[in-house]
Protein backbone atom coordinates (compact mmCIF):
# COMPACT_ATOMS: atom_id res chain seq x y z
CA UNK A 1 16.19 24.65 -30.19
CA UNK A 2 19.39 22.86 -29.40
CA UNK A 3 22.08 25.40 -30.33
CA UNK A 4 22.89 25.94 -26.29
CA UNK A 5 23.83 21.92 -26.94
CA UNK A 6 26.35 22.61 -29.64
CA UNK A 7 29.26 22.85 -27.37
CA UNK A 8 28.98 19.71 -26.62
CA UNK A 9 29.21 17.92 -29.68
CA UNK A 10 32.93 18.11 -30.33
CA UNK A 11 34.80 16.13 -27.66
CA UNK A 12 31.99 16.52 -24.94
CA UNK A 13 29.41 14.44 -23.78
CA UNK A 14 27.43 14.90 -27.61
CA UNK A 15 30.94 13.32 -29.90
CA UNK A 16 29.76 10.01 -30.24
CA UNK A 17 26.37 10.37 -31.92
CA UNK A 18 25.30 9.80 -35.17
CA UNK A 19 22.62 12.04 -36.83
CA UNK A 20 19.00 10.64 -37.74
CA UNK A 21 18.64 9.79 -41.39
CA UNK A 22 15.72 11.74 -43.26
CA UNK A 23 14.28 8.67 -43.69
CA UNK A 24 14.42 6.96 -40.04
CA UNK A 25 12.90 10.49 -38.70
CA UNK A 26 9.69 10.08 -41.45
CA UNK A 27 9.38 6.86 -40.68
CA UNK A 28 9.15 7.77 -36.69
CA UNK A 29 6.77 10.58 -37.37
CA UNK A 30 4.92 8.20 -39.47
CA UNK A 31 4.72 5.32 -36.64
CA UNK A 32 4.03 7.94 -34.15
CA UNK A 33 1.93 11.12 -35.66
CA UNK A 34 2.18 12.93 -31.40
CA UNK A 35 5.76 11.89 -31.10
CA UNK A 36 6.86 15.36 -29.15
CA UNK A 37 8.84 17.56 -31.82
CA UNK A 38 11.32 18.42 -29.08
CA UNK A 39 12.57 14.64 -29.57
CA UNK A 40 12.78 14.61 -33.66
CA UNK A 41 14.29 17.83 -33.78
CA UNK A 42 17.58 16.51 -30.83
CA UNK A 43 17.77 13.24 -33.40
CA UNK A 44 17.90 15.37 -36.14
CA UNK A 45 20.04 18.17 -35.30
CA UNK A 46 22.28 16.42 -32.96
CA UNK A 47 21.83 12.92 -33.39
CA UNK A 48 21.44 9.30 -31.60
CA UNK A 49 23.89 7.06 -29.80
CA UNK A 50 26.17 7.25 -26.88
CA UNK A 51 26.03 9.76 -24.53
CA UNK A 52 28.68 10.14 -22.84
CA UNK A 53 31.68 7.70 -21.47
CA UNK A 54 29.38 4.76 -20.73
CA UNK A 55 26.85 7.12 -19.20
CA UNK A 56 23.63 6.82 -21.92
CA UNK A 57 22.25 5.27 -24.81
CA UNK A 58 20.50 7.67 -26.86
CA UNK A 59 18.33 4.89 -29.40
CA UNK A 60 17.93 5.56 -33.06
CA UNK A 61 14.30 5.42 -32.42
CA UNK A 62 11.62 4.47 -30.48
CA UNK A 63 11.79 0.72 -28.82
CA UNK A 64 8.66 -0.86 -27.24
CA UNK A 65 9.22 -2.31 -23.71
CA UNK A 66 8.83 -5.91 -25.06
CA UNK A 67 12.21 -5.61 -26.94
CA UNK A 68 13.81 -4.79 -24.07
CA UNK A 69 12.45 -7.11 -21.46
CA UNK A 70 11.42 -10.60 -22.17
CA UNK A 71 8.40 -10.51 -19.81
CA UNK A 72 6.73 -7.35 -20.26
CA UNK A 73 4.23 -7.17 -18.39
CA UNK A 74 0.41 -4.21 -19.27
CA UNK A 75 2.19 -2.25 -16.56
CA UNK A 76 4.14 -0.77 -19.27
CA UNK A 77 1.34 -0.35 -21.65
CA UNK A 78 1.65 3.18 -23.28
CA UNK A 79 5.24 3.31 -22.87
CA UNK A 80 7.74 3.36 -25.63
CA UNK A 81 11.57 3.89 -24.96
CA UNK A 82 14.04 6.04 -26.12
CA UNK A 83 16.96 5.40 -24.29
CA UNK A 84 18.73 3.06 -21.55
CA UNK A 85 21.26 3.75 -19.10
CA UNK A 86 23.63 1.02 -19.74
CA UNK A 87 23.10 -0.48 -16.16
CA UNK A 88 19.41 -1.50 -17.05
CA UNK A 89 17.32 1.68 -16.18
CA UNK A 90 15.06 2.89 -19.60
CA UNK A 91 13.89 6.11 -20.40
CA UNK A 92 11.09 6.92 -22.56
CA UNK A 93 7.57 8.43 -23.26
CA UNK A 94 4.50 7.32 -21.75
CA UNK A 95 2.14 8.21 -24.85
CA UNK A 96 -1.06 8.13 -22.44
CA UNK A 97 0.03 10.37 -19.97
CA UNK A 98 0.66 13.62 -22.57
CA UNK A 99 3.70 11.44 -24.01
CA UNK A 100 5.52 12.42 -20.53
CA UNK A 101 9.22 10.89 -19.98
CA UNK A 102 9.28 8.30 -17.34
CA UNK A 103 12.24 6.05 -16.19
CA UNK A 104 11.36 2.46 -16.06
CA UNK A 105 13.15 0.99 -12.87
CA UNK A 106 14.44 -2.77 -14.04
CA UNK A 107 13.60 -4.33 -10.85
CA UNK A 108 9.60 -3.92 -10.24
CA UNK A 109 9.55 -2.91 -14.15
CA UNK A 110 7.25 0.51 -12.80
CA UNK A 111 7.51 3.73 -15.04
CA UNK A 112 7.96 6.85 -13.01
CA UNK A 113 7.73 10.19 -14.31
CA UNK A 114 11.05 12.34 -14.72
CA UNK A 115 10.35 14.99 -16.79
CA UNK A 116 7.86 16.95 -18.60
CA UNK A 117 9.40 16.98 -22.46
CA UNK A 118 12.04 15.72 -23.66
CA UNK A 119 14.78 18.99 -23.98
CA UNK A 120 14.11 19.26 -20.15
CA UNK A 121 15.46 15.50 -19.27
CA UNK A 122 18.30 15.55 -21.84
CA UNK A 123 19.71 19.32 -20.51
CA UNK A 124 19.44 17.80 -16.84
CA UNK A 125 20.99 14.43 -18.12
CA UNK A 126 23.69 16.74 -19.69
CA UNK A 127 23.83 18.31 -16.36
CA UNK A 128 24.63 15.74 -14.07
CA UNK A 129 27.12 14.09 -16.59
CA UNK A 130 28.81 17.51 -16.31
């Protein structure tokens, strides 16, 4: 599924992550029976971390909004987060919505869709780091 990402994982923008554990990944399935496959199978083949110089923070796993922000608000019911990048914009799945990726904007704390799965926001992340 990822193999076009390959390239990238020896001194690109893929270097600095770390591949899932057998055990984290069961445990995530476990937590989250519809967690989209397209996510598991990036943390297990490729891995979780920094993306990037600075550009993306890949989690190890899924985060709810409330250990992110302090004062999380049921605006960001459904949501659980995958990802940050480093300047205070999250990314992650909104689990009512079809588990569709949103970016949460830090400011008004409002999701907003940016993608339909997962490979299609991390090859256009990839992209625009390019």
């Amino acid at each position: 599924m990822y193999d076009d990402l390959q390239p990238h994982t020896t001194g690109g923008l893929l270097a600095s992550l770390t591949r899932s554990h057998v055990d984290s990944l069961a445990e995530l399935s476990k937590s989250y029976p519809q967690v989209p496959s397209d996510y598991v199978s990036f943390l297990q083949t490729l891995g979780w971390g920094e993306i990037g110089s600075s550009a993306f923070m890949l989690y190890e796993g899924l985060l709810a909004p409330g250990q992110i922000y302090a004062d999380e608000d049921d605006s960001l019911a459904g949501i659980v987060l995958f990802g940050d990048d480093l300047q205070g914009y999250c990314c992650g799945f909104d689990t009512l919505k079809g588990w569709e990726v949103v970016e949460i904007d830090p400011v008004s704390r409002t999701a907003h869709a940016v993608a339909d799965s997962f490979s299609s926001f991390i090859r256009d992340l990839l992209d625009d780091l390019a």
